[in-house]
PDB file of N, CA and C in Angstrom:
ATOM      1  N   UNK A   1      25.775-145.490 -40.381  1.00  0.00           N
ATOM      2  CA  UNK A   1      27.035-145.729 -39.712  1.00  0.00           C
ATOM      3  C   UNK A   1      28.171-145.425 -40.698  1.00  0.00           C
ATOM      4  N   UNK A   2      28.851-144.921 -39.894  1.00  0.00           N
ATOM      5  CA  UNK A   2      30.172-144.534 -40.858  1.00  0.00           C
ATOM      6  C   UNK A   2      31.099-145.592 -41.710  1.00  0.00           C
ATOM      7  N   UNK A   3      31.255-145.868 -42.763  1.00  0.00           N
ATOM      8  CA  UNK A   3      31.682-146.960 -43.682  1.00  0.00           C
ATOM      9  C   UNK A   3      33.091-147.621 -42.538  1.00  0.00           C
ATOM     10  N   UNK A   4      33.794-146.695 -42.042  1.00  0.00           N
ATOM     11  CA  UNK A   4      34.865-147.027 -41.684  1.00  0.00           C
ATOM     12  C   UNK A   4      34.861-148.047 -40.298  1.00  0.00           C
ATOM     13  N   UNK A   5      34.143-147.551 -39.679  1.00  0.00           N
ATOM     14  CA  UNK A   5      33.403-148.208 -38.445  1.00  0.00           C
ATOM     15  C   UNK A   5      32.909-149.743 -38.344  1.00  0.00           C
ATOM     16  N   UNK A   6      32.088-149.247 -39.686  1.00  0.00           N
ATOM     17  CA  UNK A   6      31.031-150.614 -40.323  1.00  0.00           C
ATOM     18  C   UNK A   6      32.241-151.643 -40.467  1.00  0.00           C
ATOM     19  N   UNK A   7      33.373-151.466 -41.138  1.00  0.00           N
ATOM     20  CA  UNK A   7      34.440-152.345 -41.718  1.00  0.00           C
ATOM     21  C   UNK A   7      35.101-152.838 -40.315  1.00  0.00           C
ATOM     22  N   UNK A   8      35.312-151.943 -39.497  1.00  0.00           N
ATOM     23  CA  UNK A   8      36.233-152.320 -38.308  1.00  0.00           C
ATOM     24  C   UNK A   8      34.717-153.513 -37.439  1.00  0.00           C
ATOM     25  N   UNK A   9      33.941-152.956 -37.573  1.00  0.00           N
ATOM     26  CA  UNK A   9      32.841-154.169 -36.677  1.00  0.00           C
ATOM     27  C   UNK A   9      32.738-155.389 -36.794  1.00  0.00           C
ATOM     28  N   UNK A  10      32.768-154.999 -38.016  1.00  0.00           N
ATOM     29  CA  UNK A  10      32.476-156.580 -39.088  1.00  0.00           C
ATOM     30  C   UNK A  10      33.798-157.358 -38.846  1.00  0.00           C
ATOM     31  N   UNK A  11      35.310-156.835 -39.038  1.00  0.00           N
ATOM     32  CA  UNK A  11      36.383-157.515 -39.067  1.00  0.00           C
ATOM     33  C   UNK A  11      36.538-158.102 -38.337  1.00  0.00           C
ATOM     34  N   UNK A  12      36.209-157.045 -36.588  1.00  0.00           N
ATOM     35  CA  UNK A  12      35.505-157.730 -34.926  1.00  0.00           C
ATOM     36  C   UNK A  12      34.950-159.027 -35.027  1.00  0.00           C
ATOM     37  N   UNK A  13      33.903-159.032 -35.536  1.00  0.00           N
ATOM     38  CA  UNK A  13      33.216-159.981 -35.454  1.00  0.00           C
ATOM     39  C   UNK A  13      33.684-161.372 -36.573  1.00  0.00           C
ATOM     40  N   UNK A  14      33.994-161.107 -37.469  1.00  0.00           N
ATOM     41  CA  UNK A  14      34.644-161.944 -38.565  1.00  0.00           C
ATOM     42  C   UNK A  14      36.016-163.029 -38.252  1.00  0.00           C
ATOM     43  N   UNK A  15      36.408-162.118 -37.212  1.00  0.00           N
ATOM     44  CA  UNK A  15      37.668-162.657 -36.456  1.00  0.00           C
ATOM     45  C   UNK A  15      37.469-163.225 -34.822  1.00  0.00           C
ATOM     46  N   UNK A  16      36.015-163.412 -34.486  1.00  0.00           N
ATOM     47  CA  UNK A  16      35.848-163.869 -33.224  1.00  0.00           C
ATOM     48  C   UNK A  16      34.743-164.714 -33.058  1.00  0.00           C
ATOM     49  N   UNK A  17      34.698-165.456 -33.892  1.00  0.00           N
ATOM     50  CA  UNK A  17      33.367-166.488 -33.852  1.00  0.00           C
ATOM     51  C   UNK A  17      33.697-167.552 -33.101  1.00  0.00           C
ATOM     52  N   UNK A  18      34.536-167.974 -32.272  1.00  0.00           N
ATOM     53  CA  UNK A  18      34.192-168.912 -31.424  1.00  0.00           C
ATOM     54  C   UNK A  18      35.051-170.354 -31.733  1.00  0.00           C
ATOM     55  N   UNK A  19      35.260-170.498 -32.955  1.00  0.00           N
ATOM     56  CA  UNK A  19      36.366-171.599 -33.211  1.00  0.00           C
ATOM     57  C   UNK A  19      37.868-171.147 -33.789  1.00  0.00           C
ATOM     58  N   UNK A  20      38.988-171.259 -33.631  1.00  0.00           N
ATOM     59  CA  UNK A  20      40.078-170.912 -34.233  1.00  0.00           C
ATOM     60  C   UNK A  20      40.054-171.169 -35.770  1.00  0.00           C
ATOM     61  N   UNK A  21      39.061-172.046 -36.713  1.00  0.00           N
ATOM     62  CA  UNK A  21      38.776-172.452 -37.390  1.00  0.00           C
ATOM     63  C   UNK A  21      38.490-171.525 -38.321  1.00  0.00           C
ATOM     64  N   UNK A  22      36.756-171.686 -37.671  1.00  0.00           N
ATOM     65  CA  UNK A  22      35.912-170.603 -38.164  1.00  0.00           C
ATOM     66  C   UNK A  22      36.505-168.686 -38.327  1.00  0.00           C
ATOM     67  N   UNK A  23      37.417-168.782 -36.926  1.00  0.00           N
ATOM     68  CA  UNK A  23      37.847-167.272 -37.393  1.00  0.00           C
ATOM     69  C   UNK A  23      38.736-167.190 -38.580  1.00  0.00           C
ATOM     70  N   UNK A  24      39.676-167.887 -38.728  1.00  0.00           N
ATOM     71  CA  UNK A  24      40.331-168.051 -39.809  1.00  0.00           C
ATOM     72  C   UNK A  24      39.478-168.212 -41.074  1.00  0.00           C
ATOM     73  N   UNK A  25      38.485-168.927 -40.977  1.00  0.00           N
ATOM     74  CA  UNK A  25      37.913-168.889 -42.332  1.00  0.00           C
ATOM     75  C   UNK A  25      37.442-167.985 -42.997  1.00  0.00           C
ATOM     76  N   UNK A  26      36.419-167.183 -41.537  1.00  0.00           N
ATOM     77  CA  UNK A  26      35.486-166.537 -41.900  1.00  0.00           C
ATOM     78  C   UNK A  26      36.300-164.954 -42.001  1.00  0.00           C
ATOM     79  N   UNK A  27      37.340-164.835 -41.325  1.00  0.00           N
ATOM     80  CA  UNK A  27      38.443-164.086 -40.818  1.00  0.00           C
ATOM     81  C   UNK A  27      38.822-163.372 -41.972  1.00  0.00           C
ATOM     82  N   UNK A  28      39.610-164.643 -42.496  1.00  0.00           N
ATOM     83  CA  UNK A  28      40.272-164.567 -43.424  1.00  0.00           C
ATOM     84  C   UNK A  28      39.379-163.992 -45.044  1.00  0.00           C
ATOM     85  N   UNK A  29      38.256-164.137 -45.038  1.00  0.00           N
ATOM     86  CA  UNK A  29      37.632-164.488 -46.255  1.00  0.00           C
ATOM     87  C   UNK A  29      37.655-162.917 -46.255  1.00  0.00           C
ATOM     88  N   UNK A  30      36.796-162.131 -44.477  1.00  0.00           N
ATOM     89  CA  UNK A  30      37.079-161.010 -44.753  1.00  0.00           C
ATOM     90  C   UNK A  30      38.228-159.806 -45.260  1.00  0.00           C
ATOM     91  N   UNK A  31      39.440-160.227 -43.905  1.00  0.00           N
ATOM     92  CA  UNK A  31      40.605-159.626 -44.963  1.00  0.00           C
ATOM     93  C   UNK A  31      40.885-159.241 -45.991  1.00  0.00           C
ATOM     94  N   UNK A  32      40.568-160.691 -46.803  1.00  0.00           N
ATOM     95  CA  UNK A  32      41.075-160.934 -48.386  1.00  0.00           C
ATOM     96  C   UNK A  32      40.018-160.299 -49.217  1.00  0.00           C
ATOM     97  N   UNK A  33      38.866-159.682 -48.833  1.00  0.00           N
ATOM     98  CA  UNK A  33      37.775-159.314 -49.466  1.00  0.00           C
ATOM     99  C   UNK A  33      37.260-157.808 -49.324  1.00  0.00           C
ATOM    100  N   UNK A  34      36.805-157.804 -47.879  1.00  0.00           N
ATOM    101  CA  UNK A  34      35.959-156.911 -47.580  1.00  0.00           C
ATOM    102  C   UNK A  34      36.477-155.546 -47.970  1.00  0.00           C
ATOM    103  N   UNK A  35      37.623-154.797 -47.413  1.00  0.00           N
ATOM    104  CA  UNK A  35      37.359-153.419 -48.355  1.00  0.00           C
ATOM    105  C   UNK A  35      37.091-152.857 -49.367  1.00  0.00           C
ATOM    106  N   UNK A  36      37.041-154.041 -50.273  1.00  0.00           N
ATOM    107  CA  UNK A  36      36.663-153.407 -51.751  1.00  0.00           C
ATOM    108  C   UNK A  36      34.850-154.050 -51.727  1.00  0.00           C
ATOM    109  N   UNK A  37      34.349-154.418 -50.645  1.00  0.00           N
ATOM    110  CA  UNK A  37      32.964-154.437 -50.896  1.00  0.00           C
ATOM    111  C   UNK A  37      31.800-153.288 -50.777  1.00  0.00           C
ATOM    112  N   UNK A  38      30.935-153.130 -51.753  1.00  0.00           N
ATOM    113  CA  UNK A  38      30.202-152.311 -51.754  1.00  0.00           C
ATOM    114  C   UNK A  38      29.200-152.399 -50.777  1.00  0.00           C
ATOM    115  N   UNK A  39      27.958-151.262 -50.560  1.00  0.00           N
ATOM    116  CA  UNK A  39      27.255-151.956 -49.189  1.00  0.00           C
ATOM    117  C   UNK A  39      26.404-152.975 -49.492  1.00  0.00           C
ATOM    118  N   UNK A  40      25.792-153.274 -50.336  1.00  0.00           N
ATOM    119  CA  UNK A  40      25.446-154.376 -49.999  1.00  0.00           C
ATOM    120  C   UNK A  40      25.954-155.783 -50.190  1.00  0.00           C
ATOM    121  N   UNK A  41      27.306-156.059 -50.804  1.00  0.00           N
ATOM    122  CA  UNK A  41      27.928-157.266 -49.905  1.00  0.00           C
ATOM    123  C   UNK A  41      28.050-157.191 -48.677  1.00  0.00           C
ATOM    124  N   UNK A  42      28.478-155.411 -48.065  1.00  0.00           N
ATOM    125  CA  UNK A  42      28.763-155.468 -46.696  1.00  0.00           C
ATOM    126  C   UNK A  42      27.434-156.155 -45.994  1.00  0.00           C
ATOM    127  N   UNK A  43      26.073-155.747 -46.236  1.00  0.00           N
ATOM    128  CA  UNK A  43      25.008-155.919 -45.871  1.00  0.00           C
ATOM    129  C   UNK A  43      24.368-158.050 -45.966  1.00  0.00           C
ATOM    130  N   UNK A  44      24.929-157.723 -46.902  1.00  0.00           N
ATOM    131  CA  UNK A  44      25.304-159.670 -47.314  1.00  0.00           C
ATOM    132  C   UNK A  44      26.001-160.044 -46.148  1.00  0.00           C
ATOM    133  N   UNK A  45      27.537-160.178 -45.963  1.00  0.00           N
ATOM    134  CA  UNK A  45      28.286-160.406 -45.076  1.00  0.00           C
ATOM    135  C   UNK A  45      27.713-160.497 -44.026  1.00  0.00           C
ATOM    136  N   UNK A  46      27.495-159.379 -43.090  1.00  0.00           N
ATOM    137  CA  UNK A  46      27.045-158.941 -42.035  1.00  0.00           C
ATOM    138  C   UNK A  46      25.587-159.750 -41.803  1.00  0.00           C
ATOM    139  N   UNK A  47      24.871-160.254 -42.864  1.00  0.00           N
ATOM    140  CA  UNK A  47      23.639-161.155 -42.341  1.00  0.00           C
ATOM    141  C   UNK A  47      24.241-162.451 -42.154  1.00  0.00           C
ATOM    142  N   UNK A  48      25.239-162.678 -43.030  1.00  0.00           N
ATOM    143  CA  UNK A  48      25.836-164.436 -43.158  1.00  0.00           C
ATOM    144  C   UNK A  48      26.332-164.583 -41.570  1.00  0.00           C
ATOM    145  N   UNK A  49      27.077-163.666 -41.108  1.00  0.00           N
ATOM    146  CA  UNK A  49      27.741-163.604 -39.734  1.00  0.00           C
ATOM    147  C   UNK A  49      26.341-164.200 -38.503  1.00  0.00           C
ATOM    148  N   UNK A  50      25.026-163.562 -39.036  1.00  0.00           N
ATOM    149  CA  UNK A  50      23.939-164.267 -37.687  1.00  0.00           C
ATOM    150  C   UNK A  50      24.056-166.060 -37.952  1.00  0.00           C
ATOM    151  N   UNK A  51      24.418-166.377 -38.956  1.00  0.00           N
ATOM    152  CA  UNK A  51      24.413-167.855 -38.893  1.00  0.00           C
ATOM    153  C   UNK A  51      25.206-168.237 -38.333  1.00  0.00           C
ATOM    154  N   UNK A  52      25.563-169.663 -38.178  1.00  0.00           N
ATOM    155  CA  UNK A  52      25.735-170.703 -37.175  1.00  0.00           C
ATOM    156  C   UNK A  52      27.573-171.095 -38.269  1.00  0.00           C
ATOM    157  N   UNK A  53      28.739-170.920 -37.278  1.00  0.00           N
ATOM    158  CA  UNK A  53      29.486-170.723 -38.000  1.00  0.00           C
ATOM    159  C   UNK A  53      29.962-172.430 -38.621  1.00  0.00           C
ATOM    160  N   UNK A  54      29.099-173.375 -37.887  1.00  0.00           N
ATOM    161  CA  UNK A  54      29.062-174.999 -38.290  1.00  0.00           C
ATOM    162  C   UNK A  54      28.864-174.669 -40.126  1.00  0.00           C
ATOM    163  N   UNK A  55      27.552-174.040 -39.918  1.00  0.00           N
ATOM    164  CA  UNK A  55      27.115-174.123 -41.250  1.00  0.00           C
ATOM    165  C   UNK A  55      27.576-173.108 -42.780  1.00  0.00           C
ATOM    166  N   UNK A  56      28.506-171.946 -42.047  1.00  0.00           N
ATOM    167  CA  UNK A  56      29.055-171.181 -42.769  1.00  0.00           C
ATOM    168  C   UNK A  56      29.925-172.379 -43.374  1.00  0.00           C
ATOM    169  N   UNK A  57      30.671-173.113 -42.586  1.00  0.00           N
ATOM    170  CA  UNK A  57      31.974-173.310 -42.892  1.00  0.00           C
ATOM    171  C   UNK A  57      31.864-174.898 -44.087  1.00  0.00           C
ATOM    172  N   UNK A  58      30.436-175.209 -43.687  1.00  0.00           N
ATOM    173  CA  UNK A  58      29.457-176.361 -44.467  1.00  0.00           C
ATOM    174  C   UNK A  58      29.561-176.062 -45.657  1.00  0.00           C
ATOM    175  N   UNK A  59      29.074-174.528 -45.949  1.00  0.00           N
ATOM    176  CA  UNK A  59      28.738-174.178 -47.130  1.00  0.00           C
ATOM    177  C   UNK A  59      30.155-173.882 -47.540  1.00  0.00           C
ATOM    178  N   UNK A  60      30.996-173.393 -47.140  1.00  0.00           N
ATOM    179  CA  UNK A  60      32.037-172.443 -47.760  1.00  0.00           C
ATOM    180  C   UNK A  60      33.174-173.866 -48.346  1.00  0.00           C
ATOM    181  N   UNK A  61      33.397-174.805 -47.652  1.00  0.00           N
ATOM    182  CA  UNK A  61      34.100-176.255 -48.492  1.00  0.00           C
ATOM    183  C   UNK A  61      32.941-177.262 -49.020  1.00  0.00           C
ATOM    184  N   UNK A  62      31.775-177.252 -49.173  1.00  0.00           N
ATOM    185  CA  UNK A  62      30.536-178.103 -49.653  1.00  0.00           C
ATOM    186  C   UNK A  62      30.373-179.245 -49.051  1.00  0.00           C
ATOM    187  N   UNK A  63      30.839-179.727 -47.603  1.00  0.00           N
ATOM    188  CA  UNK A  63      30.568-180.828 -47.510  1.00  0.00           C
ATOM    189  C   UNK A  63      28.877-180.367 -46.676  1.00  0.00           C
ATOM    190  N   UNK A  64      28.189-179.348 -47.126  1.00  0.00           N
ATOM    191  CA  UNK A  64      26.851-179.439 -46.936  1.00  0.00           C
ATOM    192  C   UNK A  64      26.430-178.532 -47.909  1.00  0.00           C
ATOM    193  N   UNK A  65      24.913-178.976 -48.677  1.00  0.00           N
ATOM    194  CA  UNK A  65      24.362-178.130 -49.498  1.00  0.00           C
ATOM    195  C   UNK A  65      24.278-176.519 -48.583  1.00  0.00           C
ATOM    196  N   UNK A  66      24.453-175.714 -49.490  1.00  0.00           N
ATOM    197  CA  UNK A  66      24.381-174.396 -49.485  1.00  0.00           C
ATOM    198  C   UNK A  66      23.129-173.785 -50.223  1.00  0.00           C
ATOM    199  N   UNK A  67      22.422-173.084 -48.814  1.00  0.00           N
ATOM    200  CA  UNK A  67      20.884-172.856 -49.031  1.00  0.00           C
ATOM    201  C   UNK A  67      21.208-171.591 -50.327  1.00  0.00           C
ATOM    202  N   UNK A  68      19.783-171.646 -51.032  1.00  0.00           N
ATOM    203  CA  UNK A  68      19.995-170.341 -52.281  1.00  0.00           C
ATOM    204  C   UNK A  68      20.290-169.035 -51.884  1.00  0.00           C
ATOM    205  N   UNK A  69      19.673-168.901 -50.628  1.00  0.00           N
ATOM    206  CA  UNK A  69      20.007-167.415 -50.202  1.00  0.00           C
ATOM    207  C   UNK A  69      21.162-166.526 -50.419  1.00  0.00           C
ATOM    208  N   UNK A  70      22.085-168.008 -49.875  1.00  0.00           N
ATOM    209  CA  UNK A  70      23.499-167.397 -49.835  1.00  0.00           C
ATOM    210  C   UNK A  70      24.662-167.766 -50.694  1.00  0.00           C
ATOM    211  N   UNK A  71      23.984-168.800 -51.743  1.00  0.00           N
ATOM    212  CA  UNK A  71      24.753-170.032 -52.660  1.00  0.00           C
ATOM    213  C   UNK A  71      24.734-168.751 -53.793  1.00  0.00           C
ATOM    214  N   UNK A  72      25.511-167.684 -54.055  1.00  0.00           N
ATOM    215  CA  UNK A  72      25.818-166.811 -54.819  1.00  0.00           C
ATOM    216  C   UNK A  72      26.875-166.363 -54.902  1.00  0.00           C
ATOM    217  N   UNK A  73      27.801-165.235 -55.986  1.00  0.00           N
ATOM    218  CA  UNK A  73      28.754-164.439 -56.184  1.00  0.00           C
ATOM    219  C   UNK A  73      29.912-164.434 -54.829  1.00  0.00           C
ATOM    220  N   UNK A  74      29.133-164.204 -53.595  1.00  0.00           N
ATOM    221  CA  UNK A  74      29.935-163.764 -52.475  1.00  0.00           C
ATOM    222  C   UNK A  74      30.392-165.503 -51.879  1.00  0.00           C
ATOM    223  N   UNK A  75      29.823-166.355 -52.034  1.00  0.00           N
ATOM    224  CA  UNK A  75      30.025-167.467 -51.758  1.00  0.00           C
ATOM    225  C   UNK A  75      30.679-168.141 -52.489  1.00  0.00           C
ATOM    226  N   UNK A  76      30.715-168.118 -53.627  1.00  0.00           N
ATOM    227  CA  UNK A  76      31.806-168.661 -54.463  1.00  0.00           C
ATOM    228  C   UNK A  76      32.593-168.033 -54.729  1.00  0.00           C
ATOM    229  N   UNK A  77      32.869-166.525 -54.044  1.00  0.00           N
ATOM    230  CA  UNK A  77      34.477-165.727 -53.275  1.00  0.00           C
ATOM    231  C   UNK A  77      34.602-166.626 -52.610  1.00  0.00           C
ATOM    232  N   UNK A  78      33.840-166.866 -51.435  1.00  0.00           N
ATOM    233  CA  UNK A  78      34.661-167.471 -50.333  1.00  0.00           C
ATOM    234  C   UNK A  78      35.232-168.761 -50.333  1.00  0.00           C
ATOM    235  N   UNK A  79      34.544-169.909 -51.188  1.00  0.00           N
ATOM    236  CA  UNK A  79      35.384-170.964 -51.458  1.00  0.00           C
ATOM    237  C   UNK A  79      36.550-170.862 -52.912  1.00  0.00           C
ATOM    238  N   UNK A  80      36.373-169.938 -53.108  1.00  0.00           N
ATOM    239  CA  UNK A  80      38.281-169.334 -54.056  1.00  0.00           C
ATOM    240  C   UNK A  80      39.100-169.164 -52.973  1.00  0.00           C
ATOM    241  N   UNK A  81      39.063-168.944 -51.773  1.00  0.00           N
ATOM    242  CA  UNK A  81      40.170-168.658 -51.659  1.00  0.00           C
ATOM    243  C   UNK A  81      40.827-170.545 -50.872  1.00  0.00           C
ATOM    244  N   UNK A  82      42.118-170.363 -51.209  1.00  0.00           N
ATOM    245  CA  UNK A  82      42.767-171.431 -50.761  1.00  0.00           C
ATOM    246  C   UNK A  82      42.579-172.669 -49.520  1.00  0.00           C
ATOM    247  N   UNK A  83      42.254-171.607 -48.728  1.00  0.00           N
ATOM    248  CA  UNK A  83      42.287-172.240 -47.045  1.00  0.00           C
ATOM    249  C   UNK A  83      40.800-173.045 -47.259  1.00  0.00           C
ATOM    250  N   UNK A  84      40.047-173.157 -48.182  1.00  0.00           N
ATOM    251  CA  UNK A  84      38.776-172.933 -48.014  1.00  0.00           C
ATOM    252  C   UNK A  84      38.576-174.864 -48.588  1.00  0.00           C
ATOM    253  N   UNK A  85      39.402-174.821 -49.801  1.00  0.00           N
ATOM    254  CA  UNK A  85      39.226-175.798 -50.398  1.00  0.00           C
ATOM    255  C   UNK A  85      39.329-177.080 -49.726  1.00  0.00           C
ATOM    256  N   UNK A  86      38.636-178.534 -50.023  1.00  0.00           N
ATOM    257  CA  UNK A  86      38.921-179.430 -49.504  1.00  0.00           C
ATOM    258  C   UNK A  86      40.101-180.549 -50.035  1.00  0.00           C
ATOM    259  N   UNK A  87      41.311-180.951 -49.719  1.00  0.00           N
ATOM    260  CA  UNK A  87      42.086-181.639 -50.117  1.00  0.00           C
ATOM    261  C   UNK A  87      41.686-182.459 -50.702  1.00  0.00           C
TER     262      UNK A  87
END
């Protein structure tokens, strides 16, 4: 698939998960991130998206352990950014 495509799908989907919350989080994380990802963060990303966006958003402020799979580099992007942190 064409890189450019791939980016516009993902943003689709990154920005429509179902809670105003979650899109913002998960939304946002992309924005602030994704074009400068290589493919396999894209390929990272794009698997994190089949999960359950309860538990993205678990992992991404810690008020739930974060399984090893995904408790890496791209995950501790996503709780840097601001919106993410817990007061």
């Amino acid at each position: 698939m064409d890189h450019d495509i791939r980016l516009k799908r993902l943003r689709f989907r990154a920005w429509h998960r179902g809670t105003r919350e979650a899109d913002l989080m998960i939304g946002g994380f992309f924005d602030a991130h994704g074009a400068r990802w290589n493919a396999d963060q894209l390929d990272w990303f794009e698997a994190l998206l089949e999960e359950q966006d309860v538990d993205i958003m678990g992992w991404a402020i810690g008020s739930i352990p974060c399984p090893a799979e995904w408790d890496g580099p791209m995950m501790r992007q996503m709780r840097a950014l601001d919106f993410v942190k817990v007061p």
